[in-house]
C-alpha atoms as a PDB file:
ATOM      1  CA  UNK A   1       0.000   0.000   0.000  1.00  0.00           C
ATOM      2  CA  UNK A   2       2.966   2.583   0.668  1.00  0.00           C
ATOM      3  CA  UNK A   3       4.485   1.752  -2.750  1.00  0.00           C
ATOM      4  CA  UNK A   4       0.962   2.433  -4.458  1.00  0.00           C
ATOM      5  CA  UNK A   5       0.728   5.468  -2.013  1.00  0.00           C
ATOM      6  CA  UNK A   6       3.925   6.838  -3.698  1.00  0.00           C
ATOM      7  CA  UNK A   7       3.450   5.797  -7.195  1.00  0.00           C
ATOM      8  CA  UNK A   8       0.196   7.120  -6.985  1.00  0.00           C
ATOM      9  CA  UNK A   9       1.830  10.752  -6.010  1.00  0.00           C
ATOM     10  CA  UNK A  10       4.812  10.373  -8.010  1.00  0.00           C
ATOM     11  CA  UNK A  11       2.373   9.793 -11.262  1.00  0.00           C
ATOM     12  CA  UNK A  12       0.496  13.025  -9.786  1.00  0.00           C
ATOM     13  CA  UNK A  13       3.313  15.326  -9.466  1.00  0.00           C
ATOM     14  CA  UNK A  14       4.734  14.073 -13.137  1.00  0.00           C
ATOM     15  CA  UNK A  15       1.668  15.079 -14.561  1.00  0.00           C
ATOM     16  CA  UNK A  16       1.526  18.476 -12.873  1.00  0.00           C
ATOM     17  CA  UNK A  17       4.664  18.918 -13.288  1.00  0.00           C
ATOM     18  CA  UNK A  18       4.924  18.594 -16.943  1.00  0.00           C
ATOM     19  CA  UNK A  19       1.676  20.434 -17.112  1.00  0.00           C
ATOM     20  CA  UNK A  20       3.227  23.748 -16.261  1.00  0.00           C
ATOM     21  CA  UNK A  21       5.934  23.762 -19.026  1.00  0.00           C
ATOM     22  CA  UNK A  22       2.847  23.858 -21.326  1.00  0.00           C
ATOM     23  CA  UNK A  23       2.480  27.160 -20.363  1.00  0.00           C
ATOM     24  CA  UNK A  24       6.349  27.891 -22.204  1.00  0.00           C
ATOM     25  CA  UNK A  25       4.046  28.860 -25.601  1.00  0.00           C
ATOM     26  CA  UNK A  26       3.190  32.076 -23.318  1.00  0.00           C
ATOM     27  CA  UNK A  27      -0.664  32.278 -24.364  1.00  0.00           C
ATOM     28  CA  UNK A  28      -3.111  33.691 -22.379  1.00  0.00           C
ATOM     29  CA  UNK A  29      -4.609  30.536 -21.029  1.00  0.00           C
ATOM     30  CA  UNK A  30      -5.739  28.502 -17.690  1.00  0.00           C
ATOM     31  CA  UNK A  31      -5.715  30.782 -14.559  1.00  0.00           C
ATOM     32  CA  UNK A  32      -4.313  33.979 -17.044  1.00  0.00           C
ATOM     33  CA  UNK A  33      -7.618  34.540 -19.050  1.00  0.00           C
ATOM     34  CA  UNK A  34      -9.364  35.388 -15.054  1.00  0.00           C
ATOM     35  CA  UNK A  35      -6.485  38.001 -15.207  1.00  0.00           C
ATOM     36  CA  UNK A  36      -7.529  40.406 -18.117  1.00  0.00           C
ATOM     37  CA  UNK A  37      -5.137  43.093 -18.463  1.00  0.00           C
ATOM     38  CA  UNK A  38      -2.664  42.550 -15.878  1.00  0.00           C
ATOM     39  CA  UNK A  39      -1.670  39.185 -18.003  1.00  0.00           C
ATOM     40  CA  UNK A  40      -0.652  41.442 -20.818  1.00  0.00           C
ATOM     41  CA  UNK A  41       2.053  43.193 -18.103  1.00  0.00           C
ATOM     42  CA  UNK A  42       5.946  42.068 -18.869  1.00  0.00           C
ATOM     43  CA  UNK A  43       6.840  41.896 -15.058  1.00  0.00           C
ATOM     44  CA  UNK A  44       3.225  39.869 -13.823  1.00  0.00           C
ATOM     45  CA  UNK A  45       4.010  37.110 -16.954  1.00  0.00           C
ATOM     46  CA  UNK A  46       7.352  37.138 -15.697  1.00  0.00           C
ATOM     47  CA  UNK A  47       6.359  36.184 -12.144  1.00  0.00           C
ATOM     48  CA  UNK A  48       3.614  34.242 -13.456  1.00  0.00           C
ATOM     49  CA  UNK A  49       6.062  31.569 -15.421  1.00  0.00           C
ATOM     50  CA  UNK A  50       8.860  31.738 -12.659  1.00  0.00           C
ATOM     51  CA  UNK A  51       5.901  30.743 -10.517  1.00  0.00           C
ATOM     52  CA  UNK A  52       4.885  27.839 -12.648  1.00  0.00           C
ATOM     53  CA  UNK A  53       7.950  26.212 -13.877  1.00  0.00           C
ATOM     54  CA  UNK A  54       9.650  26.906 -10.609  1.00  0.00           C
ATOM     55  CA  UNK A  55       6.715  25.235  -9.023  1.00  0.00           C
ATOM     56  CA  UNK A  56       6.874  22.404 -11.458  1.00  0.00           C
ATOM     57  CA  UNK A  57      10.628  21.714 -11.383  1.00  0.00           C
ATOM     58  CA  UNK A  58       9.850  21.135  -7.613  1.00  0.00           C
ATOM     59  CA  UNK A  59       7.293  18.558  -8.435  1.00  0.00           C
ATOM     60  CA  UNK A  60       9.396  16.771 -10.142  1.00  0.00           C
ATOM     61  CA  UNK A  61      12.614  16.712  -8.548  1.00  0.00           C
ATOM     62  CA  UNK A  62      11.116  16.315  -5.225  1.00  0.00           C
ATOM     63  CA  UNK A  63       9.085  12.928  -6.090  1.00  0.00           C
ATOM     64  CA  UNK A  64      11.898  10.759  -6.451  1.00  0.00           C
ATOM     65  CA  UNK A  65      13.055  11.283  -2.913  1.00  0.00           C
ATOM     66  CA  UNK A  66      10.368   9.271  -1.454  1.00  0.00           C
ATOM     67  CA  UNK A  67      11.360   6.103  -2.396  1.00  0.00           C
ATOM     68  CA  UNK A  68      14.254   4.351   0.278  1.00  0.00           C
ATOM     69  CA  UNK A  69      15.781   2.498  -2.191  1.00  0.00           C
ATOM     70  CA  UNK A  70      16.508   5.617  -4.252  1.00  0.00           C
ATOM     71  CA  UNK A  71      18.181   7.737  -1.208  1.00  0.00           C
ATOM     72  CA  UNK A  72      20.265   4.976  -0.214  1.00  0.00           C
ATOM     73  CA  UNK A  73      21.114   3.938  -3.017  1.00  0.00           C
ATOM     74  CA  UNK A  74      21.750   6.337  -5.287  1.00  0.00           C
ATOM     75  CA  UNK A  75      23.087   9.092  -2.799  1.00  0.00           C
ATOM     76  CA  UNK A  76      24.714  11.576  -5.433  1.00  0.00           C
ATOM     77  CA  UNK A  77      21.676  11.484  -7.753  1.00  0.00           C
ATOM     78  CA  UNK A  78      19.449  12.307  -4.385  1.00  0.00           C
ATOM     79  CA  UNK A  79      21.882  15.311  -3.642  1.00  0.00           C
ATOM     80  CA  UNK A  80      21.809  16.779  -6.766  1.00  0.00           C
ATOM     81  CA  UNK A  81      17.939  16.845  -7.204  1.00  0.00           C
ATOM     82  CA  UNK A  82      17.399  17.847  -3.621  1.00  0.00           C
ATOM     83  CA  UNK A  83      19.726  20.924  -4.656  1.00  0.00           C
ATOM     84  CA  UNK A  84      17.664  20.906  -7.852  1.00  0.00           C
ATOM     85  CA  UNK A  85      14.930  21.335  -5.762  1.00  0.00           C
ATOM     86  CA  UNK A  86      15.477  23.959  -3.156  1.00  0.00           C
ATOM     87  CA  UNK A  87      16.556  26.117  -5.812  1.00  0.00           C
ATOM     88  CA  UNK A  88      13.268  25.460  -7.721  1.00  0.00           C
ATOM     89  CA  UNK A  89      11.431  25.691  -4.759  1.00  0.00           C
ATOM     90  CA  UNK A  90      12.828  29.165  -3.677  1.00  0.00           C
ATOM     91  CA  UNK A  91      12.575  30.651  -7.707  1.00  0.00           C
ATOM     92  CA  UNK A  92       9.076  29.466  -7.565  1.00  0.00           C
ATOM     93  CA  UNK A  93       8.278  30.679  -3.881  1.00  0.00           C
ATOM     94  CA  UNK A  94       9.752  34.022  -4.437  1.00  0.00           C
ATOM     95  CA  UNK A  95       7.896  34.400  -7.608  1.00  0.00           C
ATOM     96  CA  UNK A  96       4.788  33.257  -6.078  1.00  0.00           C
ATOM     97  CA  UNK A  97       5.371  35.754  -3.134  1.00  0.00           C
ATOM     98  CA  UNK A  98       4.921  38.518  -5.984  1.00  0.00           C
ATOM     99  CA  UNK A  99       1.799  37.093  -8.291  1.00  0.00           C
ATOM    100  CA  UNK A 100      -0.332  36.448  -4.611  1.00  0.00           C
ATOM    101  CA  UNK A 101      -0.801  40.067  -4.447  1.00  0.00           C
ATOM    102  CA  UNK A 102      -2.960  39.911  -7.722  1.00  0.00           C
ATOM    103  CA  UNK A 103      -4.481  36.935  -7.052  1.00  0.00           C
ATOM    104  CA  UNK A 104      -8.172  36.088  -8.606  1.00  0.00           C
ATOM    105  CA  UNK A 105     -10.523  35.793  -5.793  1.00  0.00           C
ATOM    106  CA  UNK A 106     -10.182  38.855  -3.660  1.00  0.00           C
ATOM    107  CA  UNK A 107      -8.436  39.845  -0.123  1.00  0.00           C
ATOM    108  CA  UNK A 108      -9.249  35.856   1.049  1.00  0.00           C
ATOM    109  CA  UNK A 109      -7.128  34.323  -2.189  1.00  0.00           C
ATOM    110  CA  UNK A 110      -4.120  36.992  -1.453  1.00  0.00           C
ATOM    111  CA  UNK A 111      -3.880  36.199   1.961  1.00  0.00           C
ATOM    112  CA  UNK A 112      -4.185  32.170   1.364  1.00  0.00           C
ATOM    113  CA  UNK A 113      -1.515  32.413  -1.298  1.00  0.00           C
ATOM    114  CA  UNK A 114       1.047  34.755   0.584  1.00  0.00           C
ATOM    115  CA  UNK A 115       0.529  32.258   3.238  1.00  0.00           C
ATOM    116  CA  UNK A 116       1.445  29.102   1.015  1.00  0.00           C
ATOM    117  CA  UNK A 117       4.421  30.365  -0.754  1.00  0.00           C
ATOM    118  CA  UNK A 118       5.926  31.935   2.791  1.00  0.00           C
ATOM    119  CA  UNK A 119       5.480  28.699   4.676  1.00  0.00           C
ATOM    120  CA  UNK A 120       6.697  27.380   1.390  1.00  0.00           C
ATOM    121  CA  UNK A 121       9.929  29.116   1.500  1.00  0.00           C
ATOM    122  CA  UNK A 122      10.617  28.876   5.298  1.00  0.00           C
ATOM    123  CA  UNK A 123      10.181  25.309   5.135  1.00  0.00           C
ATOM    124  CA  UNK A 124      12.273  24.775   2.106  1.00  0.00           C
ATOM    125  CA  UNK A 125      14.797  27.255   4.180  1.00  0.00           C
ATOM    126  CA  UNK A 126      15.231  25.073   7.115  1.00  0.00           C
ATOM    127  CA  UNK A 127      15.002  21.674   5.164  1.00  0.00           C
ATOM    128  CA  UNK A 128      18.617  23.115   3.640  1.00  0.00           C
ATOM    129  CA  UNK A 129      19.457  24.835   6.936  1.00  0.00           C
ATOM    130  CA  UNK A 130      19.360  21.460   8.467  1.00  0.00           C
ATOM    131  CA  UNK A 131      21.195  19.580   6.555  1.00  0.00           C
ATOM    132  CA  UNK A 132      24.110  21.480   5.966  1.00  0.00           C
ATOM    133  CA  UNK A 133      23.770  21.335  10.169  1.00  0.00           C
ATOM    134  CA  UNK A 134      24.143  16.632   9.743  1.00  0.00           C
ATOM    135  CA  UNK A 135      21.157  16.984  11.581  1.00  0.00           C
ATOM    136  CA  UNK A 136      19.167  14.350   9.333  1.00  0.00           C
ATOM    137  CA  UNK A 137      16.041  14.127  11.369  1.00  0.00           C
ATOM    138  CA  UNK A 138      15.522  17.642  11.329  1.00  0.00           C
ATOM    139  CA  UNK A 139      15.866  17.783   7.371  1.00  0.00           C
ATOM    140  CA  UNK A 140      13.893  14.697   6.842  1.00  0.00           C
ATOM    141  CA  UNK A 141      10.852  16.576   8.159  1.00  0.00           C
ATOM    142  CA  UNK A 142      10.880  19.760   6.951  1.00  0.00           C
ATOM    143  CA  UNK A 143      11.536  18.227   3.745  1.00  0.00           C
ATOM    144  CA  UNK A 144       8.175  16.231   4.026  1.00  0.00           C
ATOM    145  CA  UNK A 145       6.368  19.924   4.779  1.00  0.00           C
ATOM    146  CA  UNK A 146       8.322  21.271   2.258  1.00  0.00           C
ATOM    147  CA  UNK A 147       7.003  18.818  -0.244  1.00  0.00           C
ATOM    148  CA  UNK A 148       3.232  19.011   1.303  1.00  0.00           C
ATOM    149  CA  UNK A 149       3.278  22.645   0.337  1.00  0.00           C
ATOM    150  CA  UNK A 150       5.047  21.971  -2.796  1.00  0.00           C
ATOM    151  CA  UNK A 151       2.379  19.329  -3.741  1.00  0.00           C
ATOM    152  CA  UNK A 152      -0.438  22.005  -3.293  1.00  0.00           C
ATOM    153  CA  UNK A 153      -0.021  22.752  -7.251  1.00  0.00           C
ATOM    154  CA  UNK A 154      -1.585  19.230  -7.433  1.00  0.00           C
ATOM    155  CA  UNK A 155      -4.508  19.508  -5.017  1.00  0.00           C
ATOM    156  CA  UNK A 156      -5.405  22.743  -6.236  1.00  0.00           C
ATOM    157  CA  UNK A 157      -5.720  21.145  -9.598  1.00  0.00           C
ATOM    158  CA  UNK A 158      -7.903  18.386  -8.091  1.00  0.00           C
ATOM    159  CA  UNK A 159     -10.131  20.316  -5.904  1.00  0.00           C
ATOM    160  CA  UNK A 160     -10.886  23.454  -8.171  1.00  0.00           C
ATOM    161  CA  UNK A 161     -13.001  21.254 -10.542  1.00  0.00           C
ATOM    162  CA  UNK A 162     -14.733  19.345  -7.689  1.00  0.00           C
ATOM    163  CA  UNK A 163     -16.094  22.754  -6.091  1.00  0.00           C
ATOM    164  CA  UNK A 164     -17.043  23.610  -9.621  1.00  0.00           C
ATOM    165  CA  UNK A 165     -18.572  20.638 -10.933  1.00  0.00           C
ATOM    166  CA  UNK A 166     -19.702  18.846  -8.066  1.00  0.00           C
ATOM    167  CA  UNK A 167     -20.530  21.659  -5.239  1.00  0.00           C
ATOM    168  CA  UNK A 168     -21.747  23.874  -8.349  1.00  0.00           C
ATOM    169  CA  UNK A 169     -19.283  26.702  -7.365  1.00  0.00           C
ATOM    170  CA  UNK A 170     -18.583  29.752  -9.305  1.00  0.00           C
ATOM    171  CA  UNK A 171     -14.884  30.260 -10.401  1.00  0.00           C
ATOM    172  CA  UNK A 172     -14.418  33.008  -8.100  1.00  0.00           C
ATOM    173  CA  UNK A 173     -15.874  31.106  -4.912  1.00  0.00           C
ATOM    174  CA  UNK A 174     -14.000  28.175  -5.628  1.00  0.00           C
ATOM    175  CA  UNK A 175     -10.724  29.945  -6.494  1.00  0.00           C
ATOM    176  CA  UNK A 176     -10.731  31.570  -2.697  1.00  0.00           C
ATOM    177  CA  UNK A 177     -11.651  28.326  -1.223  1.00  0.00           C
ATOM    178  CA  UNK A 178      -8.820  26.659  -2.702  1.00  0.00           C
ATOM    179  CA  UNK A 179      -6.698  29.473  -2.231  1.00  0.00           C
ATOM    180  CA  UNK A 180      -6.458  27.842   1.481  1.00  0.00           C
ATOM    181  CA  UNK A 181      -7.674  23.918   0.944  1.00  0.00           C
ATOM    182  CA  UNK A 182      -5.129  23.551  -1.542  1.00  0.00           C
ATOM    183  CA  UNK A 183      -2.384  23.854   1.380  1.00  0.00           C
ATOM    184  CA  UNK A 184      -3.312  23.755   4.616  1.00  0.00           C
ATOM    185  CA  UNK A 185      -4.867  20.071   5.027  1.00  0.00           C
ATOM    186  CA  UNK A 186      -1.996  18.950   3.410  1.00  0.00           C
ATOM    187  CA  UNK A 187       0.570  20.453   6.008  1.00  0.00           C
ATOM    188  CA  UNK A 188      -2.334  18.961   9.001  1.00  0.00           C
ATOM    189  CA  UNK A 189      -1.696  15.821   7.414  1.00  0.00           C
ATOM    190  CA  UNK A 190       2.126  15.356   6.526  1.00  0.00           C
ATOM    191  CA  UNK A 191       2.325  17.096  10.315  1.00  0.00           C
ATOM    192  CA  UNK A 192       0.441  14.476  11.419  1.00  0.00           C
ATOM    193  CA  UNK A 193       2.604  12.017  10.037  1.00  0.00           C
ATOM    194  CA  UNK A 194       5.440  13.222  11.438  1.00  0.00           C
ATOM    195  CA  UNK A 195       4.615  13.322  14.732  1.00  0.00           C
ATOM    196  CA  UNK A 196       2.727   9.696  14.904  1.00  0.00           C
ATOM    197  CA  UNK A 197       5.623   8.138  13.155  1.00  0.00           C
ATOM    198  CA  UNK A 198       8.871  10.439  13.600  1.00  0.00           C
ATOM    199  CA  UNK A 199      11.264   7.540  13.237  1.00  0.00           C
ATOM    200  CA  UNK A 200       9.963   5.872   9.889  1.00  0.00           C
ATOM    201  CA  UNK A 201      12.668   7.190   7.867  1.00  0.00           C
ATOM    202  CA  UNK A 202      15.631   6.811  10.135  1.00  0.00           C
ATOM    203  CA  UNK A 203      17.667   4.898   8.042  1.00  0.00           C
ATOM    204  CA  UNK A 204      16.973   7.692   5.210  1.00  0.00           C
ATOM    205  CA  UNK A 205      20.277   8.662   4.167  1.00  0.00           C
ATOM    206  CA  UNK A 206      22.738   6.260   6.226  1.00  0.00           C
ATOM    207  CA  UNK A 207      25.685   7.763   5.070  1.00  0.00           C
ATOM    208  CA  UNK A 208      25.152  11.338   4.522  1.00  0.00           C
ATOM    209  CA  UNK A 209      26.612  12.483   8.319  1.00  0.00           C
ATOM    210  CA  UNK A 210      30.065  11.062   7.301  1.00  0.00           C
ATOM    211  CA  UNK A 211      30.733  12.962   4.176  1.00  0.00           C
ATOM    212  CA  UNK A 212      29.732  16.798   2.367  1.00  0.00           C
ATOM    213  CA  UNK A 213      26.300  17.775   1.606  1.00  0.00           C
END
């Protein structure tokens, strides 16, 4: 069941992931036709696409790292994406930081997106803080918050056309309710996990305390 767990979010973030470099033909399309003018400004498109293929990079990169066998095995390769990813994650939080304050939806969608892509960068932050620190337990779990947050570009994609379809929500009501359900249940969750089970990845990187980041 953990196996189909992570295949399960590893096919999810691919598909996300990939998503967002569709955006590279730079039409207005997707969340960008809500945005009328302001999608025709040079410095919003370029926060907008930081935002996205930072965001998506992340996806990627970060999946991997859930599987043991990878980690352990393949130490150098999990190194170099987890570098691939903080840097991702800290282009697209930065970015996103900047495209919050015009976000569709109002006052209640700015402040739910500021939120996510803060949290977002202070957990990336101290995921890197920790281990350049050995301190592997530390880094293990802010990595898993780091990841819940980065994963919101997947629930937001799976919840906006539930309240549409299913709850019958306009865009607008929808796009400030997930401006907030998009992130936070996932942090609950993965900070649930961590403190029921704060040993299950002990052996995560066995060798990692004995040599250079």
């Amino acid at each position: 069941m953990k196996n189909i767990g992570r295949i399960v979010m590893v096919v999810l973030s691919l598909s996300i992931g990939a998503y967002a470099f569709t955006f590279l033909d730079f039409k207005i399309k997707s969340i960008l036709q809500t945005k009328g003018e302001l999608a025709q400004v040079l410095l919003y498109q370029i926060g907008f696409y930081s935002h996205v293929i930072g965001g998506g990079i992340a996806l990627m990169t970060g999946a991997f790292q859930f599987f043991p066998k990878f980690r352990q095995k393949r130490i150098t390769w999990h190194r170099f994406l987890g570098r691939i990813y903080v840097i991702a994650c800290a282009w697209g939080g930065i970015s996103g930081l900047g495209i919050a304050l015009y976000a569709t939806g109002g006052p209640l969608a700015k402040v739910g997106f500021t939120g996510l892509a803060l949290l977002w960068l202070y957990t990336t932050t101290m995921a890197y803080t920790t281990i350049k620190q050995r301190n592997v337990e530390a880094h293990r779990e802010w990595m898993l918050r780091s990841y819940a947050l980065t994963f919101a570009a997947v629930t937001l994609r799976l919840q906006l056309p539930f309240y549409m379809s299913v709850l019958a929500m306009d865009f607008y009501t929808a796009y400030r309710m997930v401006s907030w359900s998009c992130w936070v249940p996932n942090l609950l969750l993965i900070e649930w996990f961590i403190q029921r089970q704060p040993k299950v990845f002990t052996n995560w990187i066995p060798s990692i305390q004995n040599s250079k980041c």
